[in-house]
C-alpha atoms as a PDB file:
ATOM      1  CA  UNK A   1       2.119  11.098 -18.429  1.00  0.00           C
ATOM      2  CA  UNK A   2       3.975   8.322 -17.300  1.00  0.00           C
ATOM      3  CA  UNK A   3       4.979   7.841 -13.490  1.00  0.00           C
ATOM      4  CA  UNK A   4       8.325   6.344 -13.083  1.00  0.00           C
ATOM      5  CA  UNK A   5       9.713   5.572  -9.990  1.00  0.00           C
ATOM      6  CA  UNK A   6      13.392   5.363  -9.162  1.00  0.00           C
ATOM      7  CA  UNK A   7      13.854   4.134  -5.976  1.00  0.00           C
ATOM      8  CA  UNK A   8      12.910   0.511  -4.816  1.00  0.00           C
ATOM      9  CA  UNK A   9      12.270   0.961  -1.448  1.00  0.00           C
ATOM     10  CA  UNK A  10       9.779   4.153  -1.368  1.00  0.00           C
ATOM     11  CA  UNK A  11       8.522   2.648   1.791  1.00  0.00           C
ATOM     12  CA  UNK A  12      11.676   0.958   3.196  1.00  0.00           C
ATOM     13  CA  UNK A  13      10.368   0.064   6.434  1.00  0.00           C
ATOM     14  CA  UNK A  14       6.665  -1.424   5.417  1.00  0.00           C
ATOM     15  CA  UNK A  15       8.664  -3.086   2.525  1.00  0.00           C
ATOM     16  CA  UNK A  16      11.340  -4.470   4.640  1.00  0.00           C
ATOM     17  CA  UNK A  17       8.835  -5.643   7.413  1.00  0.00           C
ATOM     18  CA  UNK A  18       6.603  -7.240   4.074  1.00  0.00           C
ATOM     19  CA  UNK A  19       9.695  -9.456   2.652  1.00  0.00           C
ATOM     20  CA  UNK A  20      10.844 -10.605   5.893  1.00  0.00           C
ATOM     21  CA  UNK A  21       7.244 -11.984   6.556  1.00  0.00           C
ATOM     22  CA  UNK A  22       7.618 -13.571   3.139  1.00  0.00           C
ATOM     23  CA  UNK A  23      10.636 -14.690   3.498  1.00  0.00           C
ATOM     24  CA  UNK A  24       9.902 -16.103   7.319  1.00  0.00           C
ATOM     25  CA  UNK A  25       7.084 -18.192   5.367  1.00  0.00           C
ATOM     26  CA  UNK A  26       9.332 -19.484   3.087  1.00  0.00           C
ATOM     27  CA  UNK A  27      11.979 -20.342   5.422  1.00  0.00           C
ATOM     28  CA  UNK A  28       9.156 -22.419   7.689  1.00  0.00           C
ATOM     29  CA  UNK A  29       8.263 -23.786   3.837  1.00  0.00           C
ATOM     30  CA  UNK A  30      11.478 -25.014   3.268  1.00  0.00           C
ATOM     31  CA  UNK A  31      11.670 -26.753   7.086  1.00  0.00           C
ATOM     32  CA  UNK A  32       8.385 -28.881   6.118  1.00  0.00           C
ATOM     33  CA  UNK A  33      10.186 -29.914   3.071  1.00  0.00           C
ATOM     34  CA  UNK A  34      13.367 -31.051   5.342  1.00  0.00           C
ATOM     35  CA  UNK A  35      10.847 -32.971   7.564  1.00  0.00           C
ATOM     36  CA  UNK A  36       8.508 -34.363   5.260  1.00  0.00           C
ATOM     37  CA  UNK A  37      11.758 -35.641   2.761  1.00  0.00           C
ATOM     38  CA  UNK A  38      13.518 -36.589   6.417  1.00  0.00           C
ATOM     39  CA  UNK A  39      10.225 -38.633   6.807  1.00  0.00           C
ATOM     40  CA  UNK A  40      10.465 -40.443   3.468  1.00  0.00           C
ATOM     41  CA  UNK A  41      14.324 -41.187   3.572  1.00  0.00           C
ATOM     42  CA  UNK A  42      13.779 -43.080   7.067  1.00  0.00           C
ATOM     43  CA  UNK A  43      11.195 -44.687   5.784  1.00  0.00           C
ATOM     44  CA  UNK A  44      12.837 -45.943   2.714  1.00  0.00           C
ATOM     45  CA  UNK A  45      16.209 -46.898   4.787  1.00  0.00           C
ATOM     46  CA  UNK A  46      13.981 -48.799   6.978  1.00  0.00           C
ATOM     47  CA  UNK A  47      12.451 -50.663   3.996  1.00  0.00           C
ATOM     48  CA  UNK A  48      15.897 -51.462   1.991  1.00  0.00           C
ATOM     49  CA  UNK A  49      17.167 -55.026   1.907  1.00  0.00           C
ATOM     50  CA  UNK A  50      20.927 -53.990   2.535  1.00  0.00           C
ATOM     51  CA  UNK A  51      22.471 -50.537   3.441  1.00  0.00           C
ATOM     52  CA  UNK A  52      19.972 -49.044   5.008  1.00  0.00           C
ATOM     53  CA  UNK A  53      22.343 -47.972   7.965  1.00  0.00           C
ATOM     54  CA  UNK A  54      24.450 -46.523   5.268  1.00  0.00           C
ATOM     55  CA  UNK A  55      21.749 -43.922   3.986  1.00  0.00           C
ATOM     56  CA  UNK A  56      20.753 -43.484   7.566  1.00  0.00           C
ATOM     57  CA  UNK A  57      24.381 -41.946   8.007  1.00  0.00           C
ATOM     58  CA  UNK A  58      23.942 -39.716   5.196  1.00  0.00           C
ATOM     59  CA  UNK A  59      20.708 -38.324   5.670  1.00  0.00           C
ATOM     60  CA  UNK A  60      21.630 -35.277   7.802  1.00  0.00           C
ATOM     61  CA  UNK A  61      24.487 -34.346   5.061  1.00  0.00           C
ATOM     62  CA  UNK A  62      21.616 -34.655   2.372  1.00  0.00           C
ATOM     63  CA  UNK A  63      19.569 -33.019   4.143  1.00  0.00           C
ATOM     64  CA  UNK A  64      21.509 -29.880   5.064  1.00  0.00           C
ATOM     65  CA  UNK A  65      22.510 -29.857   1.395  1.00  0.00           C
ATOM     66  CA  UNK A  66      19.051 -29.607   0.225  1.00  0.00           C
ATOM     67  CA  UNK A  67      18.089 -27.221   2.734  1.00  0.00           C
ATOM     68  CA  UNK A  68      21.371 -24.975   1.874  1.00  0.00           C
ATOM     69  CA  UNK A  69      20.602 -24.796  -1.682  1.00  0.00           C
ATOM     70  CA  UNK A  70      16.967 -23.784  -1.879  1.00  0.00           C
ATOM     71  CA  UNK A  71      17.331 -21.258   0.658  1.00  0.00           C
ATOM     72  CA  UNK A  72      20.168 -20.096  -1.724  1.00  0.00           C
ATOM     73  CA  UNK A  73      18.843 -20.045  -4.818  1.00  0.00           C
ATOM     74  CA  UNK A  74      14.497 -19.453  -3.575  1.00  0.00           C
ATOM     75  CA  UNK A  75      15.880 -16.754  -0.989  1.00  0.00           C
ATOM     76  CA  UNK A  76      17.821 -14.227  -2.990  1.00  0.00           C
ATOM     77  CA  UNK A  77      14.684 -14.967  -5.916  1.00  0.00           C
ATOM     78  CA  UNK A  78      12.018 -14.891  -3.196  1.00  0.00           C
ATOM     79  CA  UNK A  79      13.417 -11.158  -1.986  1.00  0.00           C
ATOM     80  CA  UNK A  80      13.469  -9.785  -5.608  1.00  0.00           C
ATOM     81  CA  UNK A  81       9.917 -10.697  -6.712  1.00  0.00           C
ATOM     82  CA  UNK A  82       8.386  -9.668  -3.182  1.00  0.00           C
ATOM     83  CA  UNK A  83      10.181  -6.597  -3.455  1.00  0.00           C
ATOM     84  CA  UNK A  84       8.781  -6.343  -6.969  1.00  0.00           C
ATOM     85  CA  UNK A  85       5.161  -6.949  -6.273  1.00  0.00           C
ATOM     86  CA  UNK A  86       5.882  -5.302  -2.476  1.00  0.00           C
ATOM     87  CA  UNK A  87       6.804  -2.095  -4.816  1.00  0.00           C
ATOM     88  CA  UNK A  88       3.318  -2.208  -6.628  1.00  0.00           C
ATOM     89  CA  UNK A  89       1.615  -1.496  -3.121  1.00  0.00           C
ATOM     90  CA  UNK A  90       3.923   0.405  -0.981  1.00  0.00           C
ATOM     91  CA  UNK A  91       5.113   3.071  -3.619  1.00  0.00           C
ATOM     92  CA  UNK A  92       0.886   3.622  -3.794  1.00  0.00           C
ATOM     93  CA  UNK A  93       0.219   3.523  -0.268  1.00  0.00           C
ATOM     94  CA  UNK A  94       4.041   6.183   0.224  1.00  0.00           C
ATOM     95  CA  UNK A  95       2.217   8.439  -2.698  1.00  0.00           C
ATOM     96  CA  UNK A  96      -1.366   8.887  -0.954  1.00  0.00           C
ATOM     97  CA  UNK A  97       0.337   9.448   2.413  1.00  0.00           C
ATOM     98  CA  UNK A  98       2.416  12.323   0.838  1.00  0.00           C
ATOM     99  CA  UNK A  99      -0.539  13.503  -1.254  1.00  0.00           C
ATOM    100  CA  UNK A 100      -3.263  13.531   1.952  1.00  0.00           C
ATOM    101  CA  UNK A 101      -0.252  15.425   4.291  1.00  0.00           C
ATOM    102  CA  UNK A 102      -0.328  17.843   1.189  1.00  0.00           C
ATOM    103  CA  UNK A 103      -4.221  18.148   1.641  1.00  0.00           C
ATOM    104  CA  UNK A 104      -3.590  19.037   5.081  1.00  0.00           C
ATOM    105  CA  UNK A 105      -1.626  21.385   4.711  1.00  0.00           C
ATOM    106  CA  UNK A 106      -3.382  23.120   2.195  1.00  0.00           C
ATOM    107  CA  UNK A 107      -0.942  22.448  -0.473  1.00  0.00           C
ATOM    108  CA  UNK A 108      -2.649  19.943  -2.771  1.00  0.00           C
ATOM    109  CA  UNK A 109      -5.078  21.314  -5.849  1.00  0.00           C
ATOM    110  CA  UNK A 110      -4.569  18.458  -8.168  1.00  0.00           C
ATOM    111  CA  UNK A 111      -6.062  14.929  -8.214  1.00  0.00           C
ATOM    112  CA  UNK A 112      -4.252  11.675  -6.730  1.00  0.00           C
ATOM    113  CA  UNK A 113      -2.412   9.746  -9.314  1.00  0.00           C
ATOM    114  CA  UNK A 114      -0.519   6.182  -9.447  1.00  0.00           C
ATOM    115  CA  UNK A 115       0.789   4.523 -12.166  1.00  0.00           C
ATOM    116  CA  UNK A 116      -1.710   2.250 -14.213  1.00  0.00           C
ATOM    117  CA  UNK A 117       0.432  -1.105 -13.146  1.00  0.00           C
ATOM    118  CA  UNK A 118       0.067   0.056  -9.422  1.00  0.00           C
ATOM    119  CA  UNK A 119      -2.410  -1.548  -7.200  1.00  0.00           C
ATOM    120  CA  UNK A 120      -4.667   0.783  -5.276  1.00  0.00           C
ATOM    121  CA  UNK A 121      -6.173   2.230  -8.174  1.00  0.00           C
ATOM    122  CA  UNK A 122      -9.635   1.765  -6.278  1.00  0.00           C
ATOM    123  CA  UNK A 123      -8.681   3.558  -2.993  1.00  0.00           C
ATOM    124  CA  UNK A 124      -6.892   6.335  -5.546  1.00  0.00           C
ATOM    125  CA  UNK A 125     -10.089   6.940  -7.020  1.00  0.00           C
ATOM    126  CA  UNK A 126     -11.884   6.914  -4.049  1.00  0.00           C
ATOM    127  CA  UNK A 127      -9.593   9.491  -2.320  1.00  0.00           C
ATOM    128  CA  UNK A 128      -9.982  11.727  -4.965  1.00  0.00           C
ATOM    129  CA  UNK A 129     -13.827  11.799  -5.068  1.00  0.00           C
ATOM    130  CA  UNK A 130     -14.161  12.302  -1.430  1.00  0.00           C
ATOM    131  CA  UNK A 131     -11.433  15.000  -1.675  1.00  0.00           C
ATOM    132  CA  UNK A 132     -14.096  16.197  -4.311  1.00  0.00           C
ATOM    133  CA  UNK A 133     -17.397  15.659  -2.574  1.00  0.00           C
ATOM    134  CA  UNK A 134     -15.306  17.961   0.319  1.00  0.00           C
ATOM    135  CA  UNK A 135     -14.104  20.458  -2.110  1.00  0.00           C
ATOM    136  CA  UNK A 136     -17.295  20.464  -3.715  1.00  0.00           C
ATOM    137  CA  UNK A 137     -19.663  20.852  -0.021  1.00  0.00           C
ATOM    138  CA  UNK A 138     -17.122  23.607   1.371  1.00  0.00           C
ATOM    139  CA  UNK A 139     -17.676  25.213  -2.023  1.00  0.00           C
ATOM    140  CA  UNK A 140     -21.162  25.364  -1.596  1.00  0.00           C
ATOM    141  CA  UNK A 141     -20.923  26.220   1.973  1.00  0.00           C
ATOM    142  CA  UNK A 142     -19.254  29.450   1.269  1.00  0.00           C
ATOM    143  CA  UNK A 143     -21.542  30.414  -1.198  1.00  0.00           C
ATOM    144  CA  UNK A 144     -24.883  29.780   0.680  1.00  0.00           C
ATOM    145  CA  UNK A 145     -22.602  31.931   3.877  1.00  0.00           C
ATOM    146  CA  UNK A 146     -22.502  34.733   0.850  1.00  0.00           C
ATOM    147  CA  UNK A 147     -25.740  34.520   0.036  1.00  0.00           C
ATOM    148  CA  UNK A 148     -26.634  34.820   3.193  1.00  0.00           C
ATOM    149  CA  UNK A 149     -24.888  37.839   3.771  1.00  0.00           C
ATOM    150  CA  UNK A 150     -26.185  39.832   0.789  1.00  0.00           C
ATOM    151  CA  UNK A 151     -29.995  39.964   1.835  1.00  0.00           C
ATOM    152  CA  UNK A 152     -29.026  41.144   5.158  1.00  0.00           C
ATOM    153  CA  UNK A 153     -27.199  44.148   3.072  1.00  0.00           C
ATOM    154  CA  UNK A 154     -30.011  44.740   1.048  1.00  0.00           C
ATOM    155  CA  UNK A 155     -32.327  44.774   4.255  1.00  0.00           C
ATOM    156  CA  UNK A 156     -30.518  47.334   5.990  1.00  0.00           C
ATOM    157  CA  UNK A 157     -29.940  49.114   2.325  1.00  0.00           C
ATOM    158  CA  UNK A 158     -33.473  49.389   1.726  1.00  0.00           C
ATOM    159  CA  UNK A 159     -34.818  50.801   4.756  1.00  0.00           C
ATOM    160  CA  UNK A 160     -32.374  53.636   4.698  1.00  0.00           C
ATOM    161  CA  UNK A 161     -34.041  54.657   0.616  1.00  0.00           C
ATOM    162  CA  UNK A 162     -37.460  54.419   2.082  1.00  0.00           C
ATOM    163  CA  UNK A 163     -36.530  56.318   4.769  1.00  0.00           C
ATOM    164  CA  UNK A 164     -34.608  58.899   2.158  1.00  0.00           C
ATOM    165  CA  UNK A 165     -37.178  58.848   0.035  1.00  0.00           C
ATOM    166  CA  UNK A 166     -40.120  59.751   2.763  1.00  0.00           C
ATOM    167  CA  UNK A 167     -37.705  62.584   4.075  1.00  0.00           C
ATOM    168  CA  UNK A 168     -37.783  64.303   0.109  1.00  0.00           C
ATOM    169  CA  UNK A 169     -41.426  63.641   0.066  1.00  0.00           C
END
């Protein structure tokens, strides 16, 4: 069976607070580009034989150019593909939350499942043999508790017959 999911932003708020780290590191990215080409362009103004004041004028229009267009074109790009691979763990992470709640509340008999381009297949599979292990130790609990209950039956059963018994003797 294959999972589809419809919405982007299963998990708006971890998603939301994932991109705008992303995109925070990519806005400090693009400042060390401004200062390290701001760096180079002094450097080269200082070393020209003639109009070097000239491209000393223009650097702060260059620069603010530069700076406008990759955060133009890399920011709308950078917010699709980290919502993209944001998706991969957050729609995981939303399922298993619904799916232990469900546990919880008694509702849940099937296994957890993501789909096979997810990541968290580990901790999926891991959830659902602990979820097992429990199923499987409660299980046993509540047979041992019946068990133990049916020799204390047969106890009081079988003094009674003796006693019946020795009574029609």
């Amino acid at each position: 069976m294959i999972l589809k999911r419809k919405k982007k932003l299963i998990n708006s708020r971890l998603q939301l607070k994932l991109i705008g780290v992303f995109l925070a590191v990519s806005c400090v990215a693009s400042l060390f580009q401004v200062v390290l080409l701001n760096r180079s362009m002094m450097d080269l103004a200082q070393h020209l034989p003639s109009d070097g004041d000239r491209l000393l004028s223009r650097v702060p229009e260059i620069l603010a150019m530069n700076v406008f267009l990759t955060i133009a074109v890399l920011g709308p790009l950078t917010f699709l593909i980290w919502l993209l691979v944001a998706h991969r763990v957050a729609g995981p992470a939303y399922n298993m939350t619904r799916f232990c709640e469900a546990i919880a509340r008694g509702e849940q008999r099937r296994p957890c499942r993501i789909r096979d381009d997810d990541e968290l297949q580990d901790l999926c599979k891991a959830l659902n043999a602990a979820i097992e292990r429990v199923r499987e130790d409660s299980a046993s609990q509540q047979s041992s508790e019946s068990l133990g209950e049916a020799p204390s039956l047969v106890s009081e059963e079988v003094p009674e017959a003796e006693v019946q018994g020795s009574k029609e003797s």
